[in-house]
N, C-alpha and C. Protein backbone atom coordinates (compact mmCIF):
# COMPACT_ATOMS: atom_id res chain seq x y z
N UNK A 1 -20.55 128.19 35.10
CA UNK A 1 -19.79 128.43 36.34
C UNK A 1 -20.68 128.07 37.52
N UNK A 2 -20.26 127.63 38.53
CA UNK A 2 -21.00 126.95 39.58
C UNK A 2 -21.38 128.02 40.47
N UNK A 3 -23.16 128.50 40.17
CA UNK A 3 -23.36 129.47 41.42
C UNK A 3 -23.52 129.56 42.70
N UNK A 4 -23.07 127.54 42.99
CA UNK A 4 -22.99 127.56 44.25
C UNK A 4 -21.78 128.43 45.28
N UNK A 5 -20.53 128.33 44.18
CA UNK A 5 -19.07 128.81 44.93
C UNK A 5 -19.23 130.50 45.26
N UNK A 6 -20.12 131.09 43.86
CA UNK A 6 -20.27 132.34 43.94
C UNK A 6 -21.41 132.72 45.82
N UNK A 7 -22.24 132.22 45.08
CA UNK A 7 -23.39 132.12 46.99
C UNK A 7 -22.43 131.95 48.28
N UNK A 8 -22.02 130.76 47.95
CA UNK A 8 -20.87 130.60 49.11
C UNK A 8 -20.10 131.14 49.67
N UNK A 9 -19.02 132.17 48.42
CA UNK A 9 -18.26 133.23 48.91
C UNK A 9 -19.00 134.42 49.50
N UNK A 10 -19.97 134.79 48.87
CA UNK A 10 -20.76 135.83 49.18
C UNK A 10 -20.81 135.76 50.76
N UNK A 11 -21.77 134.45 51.00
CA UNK A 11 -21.77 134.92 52.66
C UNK A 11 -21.27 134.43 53.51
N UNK A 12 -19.98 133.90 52.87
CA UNK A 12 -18.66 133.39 53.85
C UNK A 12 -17.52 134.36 54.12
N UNK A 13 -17.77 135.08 53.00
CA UNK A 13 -16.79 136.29 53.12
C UNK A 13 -17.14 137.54 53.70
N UNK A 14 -18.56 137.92 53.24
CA UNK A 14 -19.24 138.86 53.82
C UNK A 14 -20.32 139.08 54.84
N UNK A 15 -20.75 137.92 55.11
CA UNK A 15 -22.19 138.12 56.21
C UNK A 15 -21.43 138.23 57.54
N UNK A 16 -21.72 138.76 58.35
CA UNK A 16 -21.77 139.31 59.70
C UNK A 16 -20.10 140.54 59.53
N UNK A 17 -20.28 141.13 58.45
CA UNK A 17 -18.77 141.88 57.50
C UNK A 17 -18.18 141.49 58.31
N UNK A 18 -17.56 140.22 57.25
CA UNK A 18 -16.15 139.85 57.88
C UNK A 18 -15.79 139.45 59.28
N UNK A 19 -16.78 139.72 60.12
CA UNK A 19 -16.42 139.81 61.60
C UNK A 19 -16.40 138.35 62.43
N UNK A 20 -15.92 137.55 62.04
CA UNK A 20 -15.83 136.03 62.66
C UNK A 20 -14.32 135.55 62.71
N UNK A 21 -14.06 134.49 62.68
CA UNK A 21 -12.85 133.52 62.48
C UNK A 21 -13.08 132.75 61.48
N UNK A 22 -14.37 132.29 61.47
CA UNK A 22 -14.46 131.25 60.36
C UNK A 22 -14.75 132.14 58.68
N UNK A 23 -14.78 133.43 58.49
CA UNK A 23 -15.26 134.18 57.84
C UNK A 23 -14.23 134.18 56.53
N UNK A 24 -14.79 134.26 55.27
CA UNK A 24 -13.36 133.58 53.80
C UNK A 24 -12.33 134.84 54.00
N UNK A 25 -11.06 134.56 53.57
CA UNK A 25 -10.07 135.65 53.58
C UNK A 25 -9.66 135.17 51.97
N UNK A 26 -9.87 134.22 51.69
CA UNK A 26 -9.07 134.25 50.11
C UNK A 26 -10.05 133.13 49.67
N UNK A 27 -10.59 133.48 48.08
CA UNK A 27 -10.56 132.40 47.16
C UNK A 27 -9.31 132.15 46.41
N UNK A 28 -9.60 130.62 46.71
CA UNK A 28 -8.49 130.18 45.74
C UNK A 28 -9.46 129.12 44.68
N UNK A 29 -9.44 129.70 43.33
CA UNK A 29 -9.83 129.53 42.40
C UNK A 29 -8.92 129.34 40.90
N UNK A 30 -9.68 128.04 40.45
CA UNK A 30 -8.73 127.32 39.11
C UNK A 30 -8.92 128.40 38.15
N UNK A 31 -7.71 128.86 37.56
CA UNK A 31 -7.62 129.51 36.26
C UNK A 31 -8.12 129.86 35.65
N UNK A 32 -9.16 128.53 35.22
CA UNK A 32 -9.72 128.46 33.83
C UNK A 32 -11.31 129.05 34.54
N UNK A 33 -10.99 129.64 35.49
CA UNK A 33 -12.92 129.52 35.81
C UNK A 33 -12.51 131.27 36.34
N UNK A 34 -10.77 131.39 37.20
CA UNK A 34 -11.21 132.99 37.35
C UNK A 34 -12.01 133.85 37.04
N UNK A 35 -11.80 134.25 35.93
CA UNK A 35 -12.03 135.88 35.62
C UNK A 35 -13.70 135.46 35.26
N UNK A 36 -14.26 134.49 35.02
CA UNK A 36 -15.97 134.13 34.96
C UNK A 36 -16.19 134.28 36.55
N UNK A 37 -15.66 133.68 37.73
CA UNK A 37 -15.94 133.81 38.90
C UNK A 37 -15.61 135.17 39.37
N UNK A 38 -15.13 135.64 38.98
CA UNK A 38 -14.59 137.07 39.63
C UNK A 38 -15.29 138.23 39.23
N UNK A 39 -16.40 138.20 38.47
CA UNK A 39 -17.08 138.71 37.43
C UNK A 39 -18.61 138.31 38.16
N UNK A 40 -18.89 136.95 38.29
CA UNK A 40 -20.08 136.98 39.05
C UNK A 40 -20.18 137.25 40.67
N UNK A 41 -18.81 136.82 40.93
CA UNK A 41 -18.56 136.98 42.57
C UNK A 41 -19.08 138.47 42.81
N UNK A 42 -18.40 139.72 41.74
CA UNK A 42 -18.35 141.13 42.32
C UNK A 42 -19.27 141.68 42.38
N UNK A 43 -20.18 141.13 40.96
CA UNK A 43 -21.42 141.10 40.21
C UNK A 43 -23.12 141.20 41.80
N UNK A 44 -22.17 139.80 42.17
CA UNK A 44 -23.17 139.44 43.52
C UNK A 44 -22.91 140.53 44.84
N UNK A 45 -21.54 140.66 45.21
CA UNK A 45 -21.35 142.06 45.49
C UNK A 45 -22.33 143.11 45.82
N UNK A 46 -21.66 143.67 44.47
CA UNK A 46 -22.54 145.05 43.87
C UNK A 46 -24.09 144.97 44.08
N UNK A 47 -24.63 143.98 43.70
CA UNK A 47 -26.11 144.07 44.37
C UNK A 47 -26.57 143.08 45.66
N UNK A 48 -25.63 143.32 46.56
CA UNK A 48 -25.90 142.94 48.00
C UNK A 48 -26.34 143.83 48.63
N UNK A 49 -27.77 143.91 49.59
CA UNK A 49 -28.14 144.74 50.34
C UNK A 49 -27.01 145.15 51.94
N UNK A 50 -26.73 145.89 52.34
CA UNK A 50 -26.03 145.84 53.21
C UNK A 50 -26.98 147.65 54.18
N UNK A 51 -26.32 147.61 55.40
CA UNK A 51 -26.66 148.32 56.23
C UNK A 51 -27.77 147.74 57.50
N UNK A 52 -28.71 148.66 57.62
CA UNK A 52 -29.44 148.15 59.07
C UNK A 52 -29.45 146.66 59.42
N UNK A 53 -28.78 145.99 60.09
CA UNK A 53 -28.93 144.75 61.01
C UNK A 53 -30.00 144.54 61.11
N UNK A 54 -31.48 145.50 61.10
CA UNK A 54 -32.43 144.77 61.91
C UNK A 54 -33.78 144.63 60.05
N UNK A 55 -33.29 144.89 59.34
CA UNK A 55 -33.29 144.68 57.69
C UNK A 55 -33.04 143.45 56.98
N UNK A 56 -33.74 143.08 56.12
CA UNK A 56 -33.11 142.13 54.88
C UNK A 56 -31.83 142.58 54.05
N UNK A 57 -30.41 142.38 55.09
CA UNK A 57 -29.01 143.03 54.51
C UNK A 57 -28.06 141.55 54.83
N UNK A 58 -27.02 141.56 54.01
CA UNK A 58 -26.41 140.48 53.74
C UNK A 58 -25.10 140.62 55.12
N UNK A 59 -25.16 142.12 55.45
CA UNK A 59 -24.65 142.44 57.06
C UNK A 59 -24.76 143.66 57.36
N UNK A 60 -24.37 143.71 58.39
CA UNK A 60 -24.72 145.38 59.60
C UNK A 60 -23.45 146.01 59.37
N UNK A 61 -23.23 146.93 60.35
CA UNK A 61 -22.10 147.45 60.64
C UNK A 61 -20.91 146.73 61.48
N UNK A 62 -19.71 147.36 61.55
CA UNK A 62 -18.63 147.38 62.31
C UNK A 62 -19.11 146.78 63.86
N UNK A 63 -18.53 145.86 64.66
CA UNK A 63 -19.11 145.54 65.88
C UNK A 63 -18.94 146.86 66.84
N UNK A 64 -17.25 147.37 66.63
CA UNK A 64 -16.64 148.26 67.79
C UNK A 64 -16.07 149.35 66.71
N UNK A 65 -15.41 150.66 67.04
CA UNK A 65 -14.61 151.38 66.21
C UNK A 65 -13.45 150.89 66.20
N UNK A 66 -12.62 150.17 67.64
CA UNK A 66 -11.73 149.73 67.53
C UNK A 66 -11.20 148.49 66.47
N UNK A 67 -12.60 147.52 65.92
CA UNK A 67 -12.65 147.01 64.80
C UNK A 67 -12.61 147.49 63.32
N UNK A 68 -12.95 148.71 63.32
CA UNK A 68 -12.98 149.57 62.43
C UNK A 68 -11.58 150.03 62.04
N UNK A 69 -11.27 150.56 63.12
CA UNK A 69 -9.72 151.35 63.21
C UNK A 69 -8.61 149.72 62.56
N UNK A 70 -8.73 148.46 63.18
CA UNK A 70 -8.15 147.45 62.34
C UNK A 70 -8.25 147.64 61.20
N UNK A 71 -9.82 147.30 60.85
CA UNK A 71 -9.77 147.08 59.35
C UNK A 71 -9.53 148.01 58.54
N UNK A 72 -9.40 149.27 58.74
CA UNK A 72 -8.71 150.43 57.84
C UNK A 72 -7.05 149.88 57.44
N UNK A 73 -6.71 149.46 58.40
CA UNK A 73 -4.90 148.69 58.63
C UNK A 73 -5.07 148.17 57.41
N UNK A 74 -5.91 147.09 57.12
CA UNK A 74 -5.99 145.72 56.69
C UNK A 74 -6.68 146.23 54.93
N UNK A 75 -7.35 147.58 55.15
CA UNK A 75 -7.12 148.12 53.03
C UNK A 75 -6.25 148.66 53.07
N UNK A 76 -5.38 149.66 53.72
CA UNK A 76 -3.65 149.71 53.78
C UNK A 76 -2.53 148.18 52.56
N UNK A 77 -3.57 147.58 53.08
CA UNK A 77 -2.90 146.26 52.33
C UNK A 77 -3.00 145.74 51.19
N UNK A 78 -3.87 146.67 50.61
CA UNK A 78 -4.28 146.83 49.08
C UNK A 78 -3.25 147.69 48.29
N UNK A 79 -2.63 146.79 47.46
CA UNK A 79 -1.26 147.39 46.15
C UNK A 79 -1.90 147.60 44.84
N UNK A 80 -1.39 148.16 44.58
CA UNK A 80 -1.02 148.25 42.83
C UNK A 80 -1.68 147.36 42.39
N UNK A 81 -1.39 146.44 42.56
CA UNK A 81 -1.25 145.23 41.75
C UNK A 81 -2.43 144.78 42.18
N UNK A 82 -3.53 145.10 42.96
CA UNK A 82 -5.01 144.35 43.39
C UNK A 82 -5.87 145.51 42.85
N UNK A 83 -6.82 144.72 41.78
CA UNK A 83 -7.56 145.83 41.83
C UNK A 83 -8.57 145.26 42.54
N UNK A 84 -9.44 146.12 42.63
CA UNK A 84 -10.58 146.05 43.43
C UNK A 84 -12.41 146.16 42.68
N UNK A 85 -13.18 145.04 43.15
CA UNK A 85 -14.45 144.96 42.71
C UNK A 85 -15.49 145.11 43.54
N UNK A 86 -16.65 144.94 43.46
CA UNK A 86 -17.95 145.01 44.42
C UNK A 86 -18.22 146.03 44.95
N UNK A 87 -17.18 147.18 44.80
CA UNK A 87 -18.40 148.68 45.38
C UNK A 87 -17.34 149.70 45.07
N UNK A 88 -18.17 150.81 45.01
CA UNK A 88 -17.35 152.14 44.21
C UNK A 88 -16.33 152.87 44.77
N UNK A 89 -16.25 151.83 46.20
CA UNK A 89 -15.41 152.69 47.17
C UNK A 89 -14.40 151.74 47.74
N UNK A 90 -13.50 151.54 48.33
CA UNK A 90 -12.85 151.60 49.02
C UNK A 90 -12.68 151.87 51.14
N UNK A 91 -13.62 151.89 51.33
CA UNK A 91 -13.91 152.72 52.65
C UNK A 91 -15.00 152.71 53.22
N UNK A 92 -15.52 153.56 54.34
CA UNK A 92 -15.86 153.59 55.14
C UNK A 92 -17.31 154.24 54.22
N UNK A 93 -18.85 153.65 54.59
CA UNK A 93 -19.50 153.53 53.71
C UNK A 93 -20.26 154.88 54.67
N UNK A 94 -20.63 156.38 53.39
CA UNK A 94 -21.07 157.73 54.25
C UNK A 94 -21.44 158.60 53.19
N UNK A 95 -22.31 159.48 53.72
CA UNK A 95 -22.71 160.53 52.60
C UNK A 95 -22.27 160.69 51.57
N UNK A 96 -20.88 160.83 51.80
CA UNK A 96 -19.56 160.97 50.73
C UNK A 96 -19.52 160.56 49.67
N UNK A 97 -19.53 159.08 50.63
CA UNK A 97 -19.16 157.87 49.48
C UNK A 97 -20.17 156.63 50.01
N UNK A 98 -20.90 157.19 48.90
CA UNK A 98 -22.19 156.18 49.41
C UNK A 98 -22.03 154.36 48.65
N UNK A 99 -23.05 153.84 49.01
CA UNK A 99 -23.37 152.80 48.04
C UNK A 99 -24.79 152.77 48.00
N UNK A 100 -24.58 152.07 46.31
CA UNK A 100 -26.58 152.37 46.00
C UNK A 100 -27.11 151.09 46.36
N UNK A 101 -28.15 151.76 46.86
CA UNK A 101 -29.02 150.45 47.63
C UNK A 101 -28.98 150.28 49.05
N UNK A 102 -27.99 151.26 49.89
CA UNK A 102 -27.55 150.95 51.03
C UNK A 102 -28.84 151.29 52.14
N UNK A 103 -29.15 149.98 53.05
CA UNK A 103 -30.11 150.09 53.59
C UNK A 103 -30.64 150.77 54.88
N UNK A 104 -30.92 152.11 54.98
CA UNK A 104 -31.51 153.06 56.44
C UNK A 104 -30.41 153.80 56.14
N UNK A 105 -29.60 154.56 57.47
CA UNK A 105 -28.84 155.59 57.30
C UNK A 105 -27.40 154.87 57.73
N UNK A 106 -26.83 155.29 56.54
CA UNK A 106 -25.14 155.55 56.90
C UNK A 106 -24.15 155.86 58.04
N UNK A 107 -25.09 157.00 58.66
CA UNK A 107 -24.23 157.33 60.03
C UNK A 107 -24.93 156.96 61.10
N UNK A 108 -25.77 155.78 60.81
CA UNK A 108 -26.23 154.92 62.17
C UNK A 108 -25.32 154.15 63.11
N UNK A 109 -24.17 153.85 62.07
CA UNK A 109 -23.50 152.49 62.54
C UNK A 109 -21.96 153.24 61.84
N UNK A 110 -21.43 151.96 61.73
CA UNK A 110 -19.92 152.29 61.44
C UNK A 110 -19.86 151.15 60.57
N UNK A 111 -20.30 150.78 58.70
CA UNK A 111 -20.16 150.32 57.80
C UNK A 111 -19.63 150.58 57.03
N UNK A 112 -18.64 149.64 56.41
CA UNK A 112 -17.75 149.62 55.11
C UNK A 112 -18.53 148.96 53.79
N UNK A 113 -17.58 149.82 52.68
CA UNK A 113 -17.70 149.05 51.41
C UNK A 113 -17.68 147.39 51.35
N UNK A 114 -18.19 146.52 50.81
CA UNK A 114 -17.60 145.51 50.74
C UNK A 114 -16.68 144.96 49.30
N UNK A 115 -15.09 144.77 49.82
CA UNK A 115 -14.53 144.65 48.94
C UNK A 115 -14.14 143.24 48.58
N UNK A 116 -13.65 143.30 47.28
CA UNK A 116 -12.99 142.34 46.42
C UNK A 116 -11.77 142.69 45.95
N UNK A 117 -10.69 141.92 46.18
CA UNK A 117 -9.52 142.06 45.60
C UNK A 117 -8.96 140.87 44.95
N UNK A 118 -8.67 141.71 44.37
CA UNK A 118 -8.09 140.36 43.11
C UNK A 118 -6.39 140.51 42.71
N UNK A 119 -5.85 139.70 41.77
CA UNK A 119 -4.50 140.22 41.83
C UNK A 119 -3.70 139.28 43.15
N UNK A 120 -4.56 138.60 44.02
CA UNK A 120 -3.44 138.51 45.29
C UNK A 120 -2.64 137.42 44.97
N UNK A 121 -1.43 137.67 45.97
CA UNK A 121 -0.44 137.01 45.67
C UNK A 121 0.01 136.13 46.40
N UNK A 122 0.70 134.82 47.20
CA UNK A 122 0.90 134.32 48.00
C UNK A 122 1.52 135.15 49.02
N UNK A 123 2.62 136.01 48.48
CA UNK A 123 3.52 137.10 49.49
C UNK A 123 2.82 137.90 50.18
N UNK A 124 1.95 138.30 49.63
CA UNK A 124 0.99 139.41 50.21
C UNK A 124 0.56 139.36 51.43
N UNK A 125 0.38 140.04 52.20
CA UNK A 125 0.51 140.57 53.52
C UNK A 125 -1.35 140.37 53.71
N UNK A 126 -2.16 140.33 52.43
CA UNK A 126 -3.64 140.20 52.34
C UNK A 126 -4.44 138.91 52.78
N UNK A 127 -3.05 138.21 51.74
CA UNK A 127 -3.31 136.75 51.80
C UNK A 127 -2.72 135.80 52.91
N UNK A 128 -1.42 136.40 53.75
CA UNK A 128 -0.67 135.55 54.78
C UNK A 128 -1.57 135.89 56.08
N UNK A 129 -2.46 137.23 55.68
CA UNK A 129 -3.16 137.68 57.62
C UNK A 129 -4.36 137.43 57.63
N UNK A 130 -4.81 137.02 58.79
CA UNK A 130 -6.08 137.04 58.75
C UNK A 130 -6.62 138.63 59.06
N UNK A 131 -8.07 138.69 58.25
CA UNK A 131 -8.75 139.92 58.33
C UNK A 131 -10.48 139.47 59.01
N UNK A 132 -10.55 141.15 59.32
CA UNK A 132 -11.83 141.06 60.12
C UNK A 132 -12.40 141.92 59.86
N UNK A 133 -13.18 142.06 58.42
CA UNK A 133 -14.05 143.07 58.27
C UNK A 133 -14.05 142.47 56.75
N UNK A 134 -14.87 142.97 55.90
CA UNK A 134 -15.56 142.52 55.11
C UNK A 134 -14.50 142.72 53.80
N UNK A 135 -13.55 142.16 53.69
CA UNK A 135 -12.59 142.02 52.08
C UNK A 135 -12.39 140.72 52.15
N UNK A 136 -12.22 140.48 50.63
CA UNK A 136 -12.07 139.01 50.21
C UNK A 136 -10.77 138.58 48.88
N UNK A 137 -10.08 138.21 49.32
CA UNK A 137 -8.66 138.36 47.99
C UNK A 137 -9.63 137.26 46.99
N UNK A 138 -8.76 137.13 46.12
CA UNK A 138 -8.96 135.96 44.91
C UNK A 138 -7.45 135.68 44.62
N UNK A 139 -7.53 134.58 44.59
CA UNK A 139 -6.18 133.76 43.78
C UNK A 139 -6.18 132.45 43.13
N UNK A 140 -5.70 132.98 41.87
CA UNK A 140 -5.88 131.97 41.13
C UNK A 140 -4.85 130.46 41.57
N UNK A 141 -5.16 129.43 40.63
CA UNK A 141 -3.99 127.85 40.91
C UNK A 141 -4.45 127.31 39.72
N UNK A 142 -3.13 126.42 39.08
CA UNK A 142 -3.12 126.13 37.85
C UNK A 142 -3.75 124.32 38.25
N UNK A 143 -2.96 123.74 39.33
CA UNK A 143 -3.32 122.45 39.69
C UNK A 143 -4.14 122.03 40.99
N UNK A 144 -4.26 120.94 41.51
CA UNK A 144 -4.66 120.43 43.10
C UNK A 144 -3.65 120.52 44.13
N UNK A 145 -2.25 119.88 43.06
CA UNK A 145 -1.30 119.77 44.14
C UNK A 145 -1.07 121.68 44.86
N UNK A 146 -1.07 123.03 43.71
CA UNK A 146 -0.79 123.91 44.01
C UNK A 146 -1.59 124.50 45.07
N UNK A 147 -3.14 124.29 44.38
CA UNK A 147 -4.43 124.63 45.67
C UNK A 147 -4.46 124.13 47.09
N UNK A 148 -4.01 122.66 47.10
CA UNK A 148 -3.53 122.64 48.50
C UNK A 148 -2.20 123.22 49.17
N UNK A 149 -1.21 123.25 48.39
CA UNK A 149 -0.08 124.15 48.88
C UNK A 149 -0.68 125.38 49.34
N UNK A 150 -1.60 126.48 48.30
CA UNK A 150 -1.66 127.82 48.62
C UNK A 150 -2.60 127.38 49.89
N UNK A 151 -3.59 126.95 50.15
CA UNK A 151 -4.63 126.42 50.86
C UNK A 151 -3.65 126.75 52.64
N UNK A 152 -3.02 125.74 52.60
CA UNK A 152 -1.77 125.62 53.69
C UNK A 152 -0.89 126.47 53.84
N UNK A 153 -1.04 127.60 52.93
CA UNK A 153 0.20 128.56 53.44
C UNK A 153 0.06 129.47 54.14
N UNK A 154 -1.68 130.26 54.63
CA UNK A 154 -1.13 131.31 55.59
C UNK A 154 -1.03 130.90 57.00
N UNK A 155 -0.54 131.57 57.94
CA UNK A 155 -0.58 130.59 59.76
C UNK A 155 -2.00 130.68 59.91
N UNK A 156 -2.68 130.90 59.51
CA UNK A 156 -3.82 131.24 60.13
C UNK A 156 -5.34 130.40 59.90
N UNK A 157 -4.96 129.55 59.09
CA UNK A 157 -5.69 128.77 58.84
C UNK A 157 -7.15 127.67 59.62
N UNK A 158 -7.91 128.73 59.93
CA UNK A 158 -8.93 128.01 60.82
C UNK A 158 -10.30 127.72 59.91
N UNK A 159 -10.20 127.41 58.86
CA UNK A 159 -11.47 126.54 58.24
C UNK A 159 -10.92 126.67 56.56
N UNK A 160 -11.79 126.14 55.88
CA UNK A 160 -11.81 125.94 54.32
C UNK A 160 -12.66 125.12 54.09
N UNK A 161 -13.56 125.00 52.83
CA UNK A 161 -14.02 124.57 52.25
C UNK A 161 -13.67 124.64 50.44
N UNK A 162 -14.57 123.73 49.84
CA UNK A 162 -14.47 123.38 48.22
C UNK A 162 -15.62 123.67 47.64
N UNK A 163 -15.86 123.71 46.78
CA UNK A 163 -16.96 123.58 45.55
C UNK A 163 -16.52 122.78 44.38
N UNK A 164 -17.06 121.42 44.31
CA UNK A 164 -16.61 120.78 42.93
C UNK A 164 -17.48 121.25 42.27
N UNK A 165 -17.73 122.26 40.85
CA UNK A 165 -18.34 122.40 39.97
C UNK A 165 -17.99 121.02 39.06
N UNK A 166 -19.22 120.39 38.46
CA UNK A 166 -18.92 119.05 37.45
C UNK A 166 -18.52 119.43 36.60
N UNK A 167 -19.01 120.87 35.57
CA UNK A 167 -18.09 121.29 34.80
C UNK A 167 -16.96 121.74 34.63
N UNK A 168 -16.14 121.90 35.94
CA UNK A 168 -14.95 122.28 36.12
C UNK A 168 -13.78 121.85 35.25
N UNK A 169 -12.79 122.40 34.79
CA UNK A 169 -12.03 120.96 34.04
C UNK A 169 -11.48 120.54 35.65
N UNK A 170 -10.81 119.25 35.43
CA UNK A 170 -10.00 118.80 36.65
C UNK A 170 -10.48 118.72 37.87
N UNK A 171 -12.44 119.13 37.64
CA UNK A 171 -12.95 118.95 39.49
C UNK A 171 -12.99 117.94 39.49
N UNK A 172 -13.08 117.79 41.37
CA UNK A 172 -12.99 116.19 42.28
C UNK A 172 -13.89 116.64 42.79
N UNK A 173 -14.38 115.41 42.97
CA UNK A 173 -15.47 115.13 43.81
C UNK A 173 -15.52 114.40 44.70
């Protein structure tokens, strides 16, 4: 599996949590490579340093609360049907509900879990909005023609990139 796509998502989805425009809101990933990518993606996750900004962390906290107060909206948007990878929580990262490894103190800043959801669907309200804080859907595609369809379907579309793995079946290069 190509650990470039895994690196890539990591800190396209998560470095500065989520907090950009250009920042990933969905992989869209071939079939046959899912559940191997979704496995190292969460994998990379789970042992990401996160907390103090002024630290070796893959990101800081929340910019504003009012960013915060969004992105609570935006795991609201997590169904049934998504489960969730890369940290034990769900939420707002605190004594409570900690994460291991998390770097300086918890109630310095205003930091979240960083999540993975999987399961998403084109309909989904996850995958049509853009988000601003540190979650990342996955969705699978059987072809090219489909990956550019899903690629093009939410309004919101302000960047994308590829990874041709050579071992891919069906990668372009």
């Amino acid at each position: 599996m190509c650990v470039a796509a895994c690196d890539g998502a990591l800190f396209s989805g998560f470095g500065t949590a989520g907090q950009r425009c250009t920042s990933l809101g969905t992989v869209i990933v071939h079939e046959s490579w899912h559940d191997e990518f979704l496995a190292r993606f969460g994998a990379a996750v789970e042992e990401a340093a996160i907390g103090d900004p002024f630290a070796p962390v893959l990101y800081g906290p929340m910019l504003d609360r009012r960013f915060a107060e969004r992105f609570e909206e935006y795991l609201g948007w997590i169904r049934p049907h998504h489960p969730a990878h890369g940290s034990p929580h769900i939420s707002r990262i605190t004594a409570a509900k900690p994460r291991p490894g998390f770097v300086k103190d918890p109630g310095a800043g205003i930091f979240y879990h960083p999540t993975i959801v999987s399961g998403v669907r084109p309909d989904d309200e996850l995958f049509r909005s853009e988000t601003f804080g540190p979650i990342v859907g996955v969705l699978a595609y059987r072809d090219l023609s489909e990956a550019i369809r899903l690629a093009n379907l939410p309004g919101y579309g302000l960047s994308s990139s590829t990874t041709a793995c050579p071992e891919a079946p069906g990668a372009h290069r």
